[in-house]
N, C-alpha and C. Protein backbone atom coordinates (compact mmCIF):
# COMPACT_ATOMS: atom_id res chain seq x y z
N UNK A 1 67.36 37.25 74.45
CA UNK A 1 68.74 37.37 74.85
C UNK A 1 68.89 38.61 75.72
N UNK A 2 69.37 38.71 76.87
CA UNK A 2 69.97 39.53 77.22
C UNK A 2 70.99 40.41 77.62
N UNK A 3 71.45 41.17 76.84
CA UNK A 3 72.95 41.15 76.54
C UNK A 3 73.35 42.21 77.29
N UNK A 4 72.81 42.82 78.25
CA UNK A 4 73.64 43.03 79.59
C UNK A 4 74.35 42.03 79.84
N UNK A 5 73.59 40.57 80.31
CA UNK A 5 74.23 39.89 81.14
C UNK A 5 75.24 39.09 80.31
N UNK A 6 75.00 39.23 79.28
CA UNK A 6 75.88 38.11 77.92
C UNK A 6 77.08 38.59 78.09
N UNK A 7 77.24 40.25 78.42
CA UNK A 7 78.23 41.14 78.05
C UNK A 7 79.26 41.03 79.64
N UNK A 8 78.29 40.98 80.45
CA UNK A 8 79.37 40.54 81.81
C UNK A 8 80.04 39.16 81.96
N UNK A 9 78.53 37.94 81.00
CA UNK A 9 79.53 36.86 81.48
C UNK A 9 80.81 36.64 80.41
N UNK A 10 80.28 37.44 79.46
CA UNK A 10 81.75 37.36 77.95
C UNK A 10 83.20 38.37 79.06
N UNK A 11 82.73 39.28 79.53
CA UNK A 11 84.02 39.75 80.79
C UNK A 11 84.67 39.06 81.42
N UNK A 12 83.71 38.33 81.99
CA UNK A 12 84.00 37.05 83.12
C UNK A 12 85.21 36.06 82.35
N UNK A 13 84.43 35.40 81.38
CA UNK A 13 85.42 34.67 80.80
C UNK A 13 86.84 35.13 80.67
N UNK A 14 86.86 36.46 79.87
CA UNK A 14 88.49 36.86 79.86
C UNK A 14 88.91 37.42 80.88
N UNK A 15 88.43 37.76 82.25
CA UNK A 15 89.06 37.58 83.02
C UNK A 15 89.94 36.57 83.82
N UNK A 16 88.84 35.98 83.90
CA UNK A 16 89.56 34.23 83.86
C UNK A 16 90.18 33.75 83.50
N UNK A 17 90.29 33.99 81.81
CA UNK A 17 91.46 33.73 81.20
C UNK A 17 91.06 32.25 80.57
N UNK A 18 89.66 31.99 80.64
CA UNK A 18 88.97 31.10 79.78
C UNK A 18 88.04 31.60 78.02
N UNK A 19 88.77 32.48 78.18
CA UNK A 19 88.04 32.68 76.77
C UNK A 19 89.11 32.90 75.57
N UNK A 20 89.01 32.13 74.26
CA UNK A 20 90.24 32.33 73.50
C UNK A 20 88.93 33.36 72.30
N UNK A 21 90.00 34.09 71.87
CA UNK A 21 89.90 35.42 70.45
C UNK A 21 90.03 35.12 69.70
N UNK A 22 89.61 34.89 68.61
CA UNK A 22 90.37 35.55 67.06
C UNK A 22 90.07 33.99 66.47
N UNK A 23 90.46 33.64 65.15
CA UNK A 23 89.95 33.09 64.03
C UNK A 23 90.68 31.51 64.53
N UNK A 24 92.41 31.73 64.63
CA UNK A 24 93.12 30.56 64.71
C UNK A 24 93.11 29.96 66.17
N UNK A 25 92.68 30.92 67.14
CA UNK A 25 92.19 30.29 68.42
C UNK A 25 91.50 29.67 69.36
N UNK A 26 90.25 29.98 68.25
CA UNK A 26 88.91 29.23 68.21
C UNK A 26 88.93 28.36 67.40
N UNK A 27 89.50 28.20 66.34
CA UNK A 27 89.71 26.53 65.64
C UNK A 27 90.38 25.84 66.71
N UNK A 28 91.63 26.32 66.80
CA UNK A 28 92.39 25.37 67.90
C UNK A 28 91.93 25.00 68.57
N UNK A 29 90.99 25.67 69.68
CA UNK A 29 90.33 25.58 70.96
C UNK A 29 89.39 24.19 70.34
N UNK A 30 88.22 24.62 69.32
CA UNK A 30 87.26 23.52 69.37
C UNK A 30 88.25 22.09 68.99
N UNK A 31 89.39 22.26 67.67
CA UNK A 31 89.86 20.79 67.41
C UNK A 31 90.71 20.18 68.55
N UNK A 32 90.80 21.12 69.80
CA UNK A 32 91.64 20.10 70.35
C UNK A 32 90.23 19.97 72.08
N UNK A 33 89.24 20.03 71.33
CA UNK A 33 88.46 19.90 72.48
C UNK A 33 87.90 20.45 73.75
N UNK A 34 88.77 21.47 73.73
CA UNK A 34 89.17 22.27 75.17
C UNK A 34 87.50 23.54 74.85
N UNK A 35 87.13 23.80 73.82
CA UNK A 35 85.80 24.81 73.82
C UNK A 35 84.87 24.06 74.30
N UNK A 36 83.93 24.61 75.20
CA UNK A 36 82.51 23.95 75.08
C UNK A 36 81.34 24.64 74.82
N UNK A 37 81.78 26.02 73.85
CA UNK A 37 80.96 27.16 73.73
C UNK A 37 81.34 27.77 72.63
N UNK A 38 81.07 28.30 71.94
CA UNK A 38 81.58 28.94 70.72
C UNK A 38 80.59 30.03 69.97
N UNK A 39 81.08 31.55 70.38
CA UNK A 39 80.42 32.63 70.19
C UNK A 39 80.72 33.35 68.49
N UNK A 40 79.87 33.48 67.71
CA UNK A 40 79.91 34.19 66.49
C UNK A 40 79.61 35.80 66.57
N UNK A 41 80.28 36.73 66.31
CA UNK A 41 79.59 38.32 66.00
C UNK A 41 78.89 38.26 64.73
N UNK A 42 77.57 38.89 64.38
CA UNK A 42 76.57 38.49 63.23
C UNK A 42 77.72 39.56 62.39
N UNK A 43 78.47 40.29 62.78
CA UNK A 43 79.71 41.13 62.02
C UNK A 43 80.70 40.24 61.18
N UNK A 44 80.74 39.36 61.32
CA UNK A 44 81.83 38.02 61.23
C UNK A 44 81.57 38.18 59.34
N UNK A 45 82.09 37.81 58.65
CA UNK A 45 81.95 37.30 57.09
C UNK A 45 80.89 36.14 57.25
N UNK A 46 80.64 35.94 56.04
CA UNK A 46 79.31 34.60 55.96
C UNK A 46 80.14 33.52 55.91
N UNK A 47 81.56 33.34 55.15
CA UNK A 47 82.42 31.94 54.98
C UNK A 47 83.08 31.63 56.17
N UNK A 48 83.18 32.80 57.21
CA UNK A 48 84.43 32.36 58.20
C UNK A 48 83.20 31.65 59.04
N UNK A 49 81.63 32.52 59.02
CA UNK A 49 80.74 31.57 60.39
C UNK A 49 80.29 30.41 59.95
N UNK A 50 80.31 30.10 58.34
CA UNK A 50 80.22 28.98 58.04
C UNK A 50 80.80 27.52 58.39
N UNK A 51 82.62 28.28 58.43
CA UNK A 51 83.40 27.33 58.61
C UNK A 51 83.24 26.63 60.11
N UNK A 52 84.02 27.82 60.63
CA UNK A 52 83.29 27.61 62.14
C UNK A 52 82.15 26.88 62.35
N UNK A 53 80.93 27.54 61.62
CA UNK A 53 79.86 26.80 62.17
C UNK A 53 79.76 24.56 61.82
N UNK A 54 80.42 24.68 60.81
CA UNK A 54 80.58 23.46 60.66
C UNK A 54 81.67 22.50 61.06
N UNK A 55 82.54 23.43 61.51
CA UNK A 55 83.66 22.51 62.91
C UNK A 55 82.92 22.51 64.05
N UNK A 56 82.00 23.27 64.45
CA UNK A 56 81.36 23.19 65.53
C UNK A 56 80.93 21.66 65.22
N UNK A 57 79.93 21.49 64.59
CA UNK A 57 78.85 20.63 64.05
C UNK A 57 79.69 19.40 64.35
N UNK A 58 81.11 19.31 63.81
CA UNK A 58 81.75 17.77 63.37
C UNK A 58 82.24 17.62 64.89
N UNK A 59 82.88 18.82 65.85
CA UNK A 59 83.43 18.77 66.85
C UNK A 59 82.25 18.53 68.07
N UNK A 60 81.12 18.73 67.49
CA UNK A 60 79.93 18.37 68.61
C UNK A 60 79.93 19.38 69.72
N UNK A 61 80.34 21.27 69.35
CA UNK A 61 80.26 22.21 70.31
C UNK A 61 79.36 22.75 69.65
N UNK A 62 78.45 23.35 71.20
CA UNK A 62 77.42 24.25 70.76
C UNK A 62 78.04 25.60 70.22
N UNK A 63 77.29 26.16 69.37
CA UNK A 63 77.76 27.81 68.49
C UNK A 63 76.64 28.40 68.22
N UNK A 64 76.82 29.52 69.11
CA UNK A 64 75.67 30.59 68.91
C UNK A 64 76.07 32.23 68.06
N UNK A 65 75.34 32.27 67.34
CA UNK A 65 75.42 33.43 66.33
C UNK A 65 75.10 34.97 67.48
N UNK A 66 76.07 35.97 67.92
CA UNK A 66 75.49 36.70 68.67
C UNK A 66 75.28 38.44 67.84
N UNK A 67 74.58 39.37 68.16
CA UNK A 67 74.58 40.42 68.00
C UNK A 67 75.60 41.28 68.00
N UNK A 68 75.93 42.41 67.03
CA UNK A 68 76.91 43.03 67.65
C UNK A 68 77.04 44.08 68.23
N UNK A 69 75.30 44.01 68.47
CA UNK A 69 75.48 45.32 69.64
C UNK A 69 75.63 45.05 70.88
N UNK A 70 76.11 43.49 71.13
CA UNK A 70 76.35 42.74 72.31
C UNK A 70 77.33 43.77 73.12
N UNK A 71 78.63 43.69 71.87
CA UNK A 71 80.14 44.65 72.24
C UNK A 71 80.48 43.45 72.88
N UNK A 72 80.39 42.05 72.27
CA UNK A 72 81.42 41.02 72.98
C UNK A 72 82.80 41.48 73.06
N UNK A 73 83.25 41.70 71.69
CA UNK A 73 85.12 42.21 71.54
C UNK A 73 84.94 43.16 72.99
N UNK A 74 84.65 44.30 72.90
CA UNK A 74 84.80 45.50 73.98
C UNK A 74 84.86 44.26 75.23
N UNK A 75 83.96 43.85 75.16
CA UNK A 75 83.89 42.97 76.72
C UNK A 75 84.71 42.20 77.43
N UNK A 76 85.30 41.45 75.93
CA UNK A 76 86.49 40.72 76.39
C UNK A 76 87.79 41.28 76.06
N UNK A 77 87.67 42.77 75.99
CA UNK A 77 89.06 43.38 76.14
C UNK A 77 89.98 43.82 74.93
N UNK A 78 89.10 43.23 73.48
CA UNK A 78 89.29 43.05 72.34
C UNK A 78 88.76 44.48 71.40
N UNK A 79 89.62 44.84 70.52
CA UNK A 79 88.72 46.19 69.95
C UNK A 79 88.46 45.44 68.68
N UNK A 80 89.15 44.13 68.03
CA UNK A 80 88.43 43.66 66.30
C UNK A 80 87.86 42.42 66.47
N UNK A 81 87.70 42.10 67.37
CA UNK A 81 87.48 40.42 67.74
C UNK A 81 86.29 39.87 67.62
N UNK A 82 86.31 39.01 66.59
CA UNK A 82 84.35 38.38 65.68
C UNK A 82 83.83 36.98 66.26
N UNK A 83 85.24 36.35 66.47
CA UNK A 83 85.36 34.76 67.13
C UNK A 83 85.60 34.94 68.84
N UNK A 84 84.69 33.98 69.34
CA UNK A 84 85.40 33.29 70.80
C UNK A 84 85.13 32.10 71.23
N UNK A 85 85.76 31.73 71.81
CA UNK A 85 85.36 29.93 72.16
C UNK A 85 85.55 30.13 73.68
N UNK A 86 84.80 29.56 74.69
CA UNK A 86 84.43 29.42 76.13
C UNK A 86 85.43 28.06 76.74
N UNK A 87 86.26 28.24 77.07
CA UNK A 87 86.78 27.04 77.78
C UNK A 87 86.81 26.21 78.93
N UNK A 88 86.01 26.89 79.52
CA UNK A 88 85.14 26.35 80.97
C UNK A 88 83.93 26.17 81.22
N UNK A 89 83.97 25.01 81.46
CA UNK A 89 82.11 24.10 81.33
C UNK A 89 80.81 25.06 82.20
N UNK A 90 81.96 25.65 83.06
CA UNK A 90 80.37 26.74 84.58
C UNK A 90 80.28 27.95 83.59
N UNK A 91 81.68 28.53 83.02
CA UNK A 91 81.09 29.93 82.36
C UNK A 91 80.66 29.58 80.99
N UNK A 92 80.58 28.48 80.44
CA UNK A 92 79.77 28.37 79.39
C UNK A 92 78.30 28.08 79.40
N UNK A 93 78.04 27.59 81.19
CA UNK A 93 76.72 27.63 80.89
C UNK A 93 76.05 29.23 81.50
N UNK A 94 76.93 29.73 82.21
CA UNK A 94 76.48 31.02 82.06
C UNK A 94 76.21 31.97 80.98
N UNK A 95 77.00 31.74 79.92
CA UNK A 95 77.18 32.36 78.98
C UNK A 95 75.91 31.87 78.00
N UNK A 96 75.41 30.84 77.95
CA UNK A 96 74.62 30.06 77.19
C UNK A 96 72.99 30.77 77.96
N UNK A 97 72.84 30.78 79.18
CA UNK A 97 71.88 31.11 80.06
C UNK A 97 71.29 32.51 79.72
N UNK A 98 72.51 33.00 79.28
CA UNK A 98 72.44 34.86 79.26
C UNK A 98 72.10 35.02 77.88
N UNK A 99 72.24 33.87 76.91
CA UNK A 99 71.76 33.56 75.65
C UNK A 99 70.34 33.42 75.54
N UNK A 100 69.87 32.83 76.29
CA UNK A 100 68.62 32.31 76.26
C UNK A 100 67.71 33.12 77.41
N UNK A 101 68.45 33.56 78.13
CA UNK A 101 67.27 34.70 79.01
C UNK A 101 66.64 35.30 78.26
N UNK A 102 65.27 35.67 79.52
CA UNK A 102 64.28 37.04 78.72
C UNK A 102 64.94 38.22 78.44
N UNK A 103 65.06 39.07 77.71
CA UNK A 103 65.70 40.70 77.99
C UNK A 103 64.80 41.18 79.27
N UNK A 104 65.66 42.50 79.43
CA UNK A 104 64.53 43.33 80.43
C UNK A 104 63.57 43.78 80.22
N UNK A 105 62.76 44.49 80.70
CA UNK A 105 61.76 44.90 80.67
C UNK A 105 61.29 46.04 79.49
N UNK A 106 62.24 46.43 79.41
CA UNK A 106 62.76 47.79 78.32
C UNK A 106 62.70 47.56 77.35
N UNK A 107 63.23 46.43 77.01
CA UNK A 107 63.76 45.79 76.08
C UNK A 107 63.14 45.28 75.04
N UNK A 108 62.92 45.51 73.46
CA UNK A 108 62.49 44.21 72.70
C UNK A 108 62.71 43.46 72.33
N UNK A 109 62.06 42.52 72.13
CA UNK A 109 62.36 40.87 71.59
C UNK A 109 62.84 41.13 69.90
N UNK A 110 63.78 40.36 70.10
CA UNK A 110 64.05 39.99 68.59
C UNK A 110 63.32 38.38 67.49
């Protein structure tokens, strides 16, 4: 993972104004279809990524568990924020990409 770039495209999104926050906005987002991405902070409680993780599952959106030394919240403008859901199909695959990249060079693998 490389979470430089995770951390610009999680910016990107709320700039855009495609990324929803917080617990009841990311349910909403996945049950009414509109997520096609769905970001966890490993900070999150174990029952709330559970839940989530299993509306993901029934709603058929991908959900990735992220780090929290990502600083997603900081990124997207947020100072408590554990949940996000991606609402645009190009920055979710950016966001997914920056998931799955190599880190840098510096960097170790987890």
């Amino acid at each position: 993972m490389n979470e430089q770039k995770l951390r610009g495209a999680i910016g990107l999104c709320a700039r855009a104004r495609k990324l929803s926050c917080g617990d009841f906005a990311v349910k909403r987002s996945v049950q009414m279809g509109m997520a096609y991405l769905v970001l966890i902070d490993d900070k999150a409680s174990e029952g709330t990524a559970k839940r989530l993780r299993y509306l993901c599952d029934v709603c058929d959106t991908p959900c990735y568990t992220i780090p929290q030394s990502v600083g997603a919240a900081r990124a997207a403008g947020r100072d408590s924020c554990l949940l996000f859901a991606v609402e645009d199909e190009n920055l979710a695959i950016l966001v997914e990409n920056a998931i799955k990249a190599d880190p840098p060079a510096g960097e170790e693998r987890n």
